[in-house]
Every structure is written in C-alpha cells, then in structure tokens.
Protein backbone atom coordinates (compact mmCIF):
# COMPACT_ATOMS: atom_id res chain seq x y z
CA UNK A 1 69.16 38.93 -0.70
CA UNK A 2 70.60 42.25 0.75
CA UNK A 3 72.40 42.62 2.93
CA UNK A 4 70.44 44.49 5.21
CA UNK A 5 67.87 41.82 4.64
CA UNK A 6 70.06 39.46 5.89
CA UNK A 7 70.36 39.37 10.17
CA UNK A 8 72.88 36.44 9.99
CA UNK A 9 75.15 38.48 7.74
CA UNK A 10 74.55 41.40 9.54
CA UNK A 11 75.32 39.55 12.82
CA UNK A 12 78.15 38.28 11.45
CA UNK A 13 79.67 41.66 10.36
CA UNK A 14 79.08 43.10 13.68
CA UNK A 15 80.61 40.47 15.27
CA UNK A 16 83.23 39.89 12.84
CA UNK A 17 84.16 44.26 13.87
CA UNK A 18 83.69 43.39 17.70
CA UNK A 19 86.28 39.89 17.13
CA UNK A 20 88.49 42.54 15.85
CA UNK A 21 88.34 44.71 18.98
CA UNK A 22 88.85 41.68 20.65
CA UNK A 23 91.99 40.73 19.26
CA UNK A 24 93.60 43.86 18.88
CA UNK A 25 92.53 45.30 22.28
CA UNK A 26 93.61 41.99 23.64
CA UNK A 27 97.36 42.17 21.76
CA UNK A 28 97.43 45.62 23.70
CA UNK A 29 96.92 44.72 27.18
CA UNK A 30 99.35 42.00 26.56
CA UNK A 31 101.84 44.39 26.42
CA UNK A 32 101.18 44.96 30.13
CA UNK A 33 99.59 41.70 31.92
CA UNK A 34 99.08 38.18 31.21
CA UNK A 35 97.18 36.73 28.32
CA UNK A 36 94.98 35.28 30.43
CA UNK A 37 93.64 38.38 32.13
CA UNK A 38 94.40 40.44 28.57
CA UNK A 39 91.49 38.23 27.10
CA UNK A 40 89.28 38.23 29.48
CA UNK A 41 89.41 42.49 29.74
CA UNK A 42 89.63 42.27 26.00
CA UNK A 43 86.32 40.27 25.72
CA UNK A 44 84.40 42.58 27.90
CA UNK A 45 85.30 45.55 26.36
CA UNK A 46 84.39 43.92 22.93
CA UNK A 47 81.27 42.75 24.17
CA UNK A 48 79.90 46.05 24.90
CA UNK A 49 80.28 47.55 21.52
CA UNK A 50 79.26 44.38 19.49
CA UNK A 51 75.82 45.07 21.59
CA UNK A 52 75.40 48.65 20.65
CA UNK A 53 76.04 47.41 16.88
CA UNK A 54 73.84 44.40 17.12
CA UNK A 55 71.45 46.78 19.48
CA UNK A 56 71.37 48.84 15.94
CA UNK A 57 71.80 47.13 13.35
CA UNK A 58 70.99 43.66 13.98
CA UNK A 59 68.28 43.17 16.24
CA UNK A 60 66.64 46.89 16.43
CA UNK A 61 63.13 45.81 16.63
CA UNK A 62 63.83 43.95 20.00
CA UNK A 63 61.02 45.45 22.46
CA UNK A 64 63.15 45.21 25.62
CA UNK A 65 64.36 47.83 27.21
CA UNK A 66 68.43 48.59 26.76
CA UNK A 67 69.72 47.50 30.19
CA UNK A 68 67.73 44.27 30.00
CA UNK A 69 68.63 43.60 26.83
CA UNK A 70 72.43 44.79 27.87
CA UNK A 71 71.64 42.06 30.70
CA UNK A 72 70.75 39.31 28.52
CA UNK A 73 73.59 39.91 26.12
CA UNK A 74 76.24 39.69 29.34
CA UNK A 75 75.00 36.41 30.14
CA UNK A 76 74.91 35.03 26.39
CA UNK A 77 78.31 36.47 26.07
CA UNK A 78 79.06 35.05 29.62
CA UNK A 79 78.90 31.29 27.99
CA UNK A 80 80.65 32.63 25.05
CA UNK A 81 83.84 33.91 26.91
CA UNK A 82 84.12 30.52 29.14
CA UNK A 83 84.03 28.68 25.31
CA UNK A 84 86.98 31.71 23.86
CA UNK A 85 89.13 31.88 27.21
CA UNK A 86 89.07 27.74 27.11
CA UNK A 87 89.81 27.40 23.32
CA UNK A 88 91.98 30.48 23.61
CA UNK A 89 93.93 29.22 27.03
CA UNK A 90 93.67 25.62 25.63
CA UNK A 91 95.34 26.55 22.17
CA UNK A 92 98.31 28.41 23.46
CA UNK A 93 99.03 26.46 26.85
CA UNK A 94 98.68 23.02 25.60
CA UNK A 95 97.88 22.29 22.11
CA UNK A 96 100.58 24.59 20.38
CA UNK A 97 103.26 23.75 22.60
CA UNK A 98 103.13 20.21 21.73
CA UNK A 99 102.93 20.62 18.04
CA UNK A 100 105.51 22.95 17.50
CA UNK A 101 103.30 25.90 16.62
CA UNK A 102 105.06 28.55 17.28
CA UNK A 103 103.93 31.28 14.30
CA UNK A 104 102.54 34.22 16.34
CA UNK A 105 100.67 31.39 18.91
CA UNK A 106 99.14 34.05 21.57
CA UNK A 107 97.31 35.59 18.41
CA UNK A 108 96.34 32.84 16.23
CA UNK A 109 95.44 31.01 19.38
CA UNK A 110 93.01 33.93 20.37
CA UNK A 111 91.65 34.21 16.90
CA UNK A 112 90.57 30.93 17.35
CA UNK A 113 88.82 31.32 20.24
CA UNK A 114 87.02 34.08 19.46
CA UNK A 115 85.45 33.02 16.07
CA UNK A 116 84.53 29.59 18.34
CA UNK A 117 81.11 30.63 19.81
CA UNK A 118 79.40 32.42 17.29
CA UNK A 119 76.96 30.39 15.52
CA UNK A 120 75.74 29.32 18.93
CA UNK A 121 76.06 33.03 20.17
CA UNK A 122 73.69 33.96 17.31
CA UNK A 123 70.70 32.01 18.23
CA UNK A 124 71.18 32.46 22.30
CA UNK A 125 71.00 36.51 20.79
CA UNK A 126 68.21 35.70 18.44
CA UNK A 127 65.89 33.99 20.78
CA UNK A 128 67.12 35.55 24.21
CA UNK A 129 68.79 38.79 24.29
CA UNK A 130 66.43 40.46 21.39
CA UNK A 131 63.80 38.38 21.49
C-alpha cells in the first residue's frame, strides 16, 4: 500500500506537519503571553493550514464547497482544541507539578495534547468535514 493510497497515513502526515506548527508557533507566542492563550492562538493558526493540506492531499474529492468545508473543519477542530487545551492545561497545571516533571513541562505537556484528538479528529473529518 502507497502511500498516497493510504488517507489515514496521509492524514496523519498532514496532521503530524500542522502538530508541528502547533507546537512551535505555540513555544513562540509564549515568549510574549500566557500558555494558555499561546495554545489556543497556536491551535487556530495550525488548524488553518492542516485544512488546506488535508483540503489537498487528503480529502480532495470532497464535493463541498471550500468555506463549508473550512466551516465543518472549525467545528471538528473546535472539539479537538477543548480535548488539547484540557490535556495540555491539565498536564502542565496539575499533573506535572505533582510528579516532579519538570523536563521542558510547557512543551512536552503541549505535545501531549496535541497528538490527543486525532484518531477521533480523523473520522469527525472523514465523515463530516469532507464527506
């Protein structure tokens, strides 16, 4: 199987590039807000160009229009940042502090969160935002 064949692979990669947006956009703003806010910006930004690459290469036989389909994505994605900015939030606030993590926590914390959602994401996309 190729992987062009493959739309859970390819999903995967595009997300996988838009996680990494994510986090590194993310680490930026943190240089000038909170991490709350920083992942919240950082996830919207990411969210936009993980739909042009799933838009391309993922899904580009989906018969709805661009903005709907831009729609539909902000509302999958909508469920998926409440699931990153609580795992995220979660991580760092509460669970790391009381075990002692303390290797890079605002970054493994967020890593975390992002990669949390994305089986689920892949089937709200599948069936819903490209259908």
């Amino acid at each position: 199987m190729s992987l062009r064949q493959n739309k859970l692979i390819r999903f995967f990669v595009a997300s996988g590039l838009g996680a990494l947006i994510n986090v590194v956009s993310r680490a930026l703003l943190g240089l000038v807000m909170a991490f709350e806010i920083a992942v919240v910006l950082a996830y919207l930004f990411a969210m936009t160009v993980t739909f042009l690459m799933n838009r391309a290469y993922v899904f580009p036989e989906g018969r709805l229009a661009a903005r709907t389909q831009y729609l539909r994505f902000a509302l999958v994605n909508g469920v998926s940042l409440l699931i990153v900015w609580g795992v995220s939030v979660g991580l760092l606030r509460v669970v790391f502090p009381a075990i002692g993590m303390d290797w890079h926590p605002a970054l493994v914390a967020h890593s975390i969160g992002v990669a949390s959602p994305a089986f689920v994401a892949y089937y709200l996309h599948k069936a819903f935002t490209f259908a």
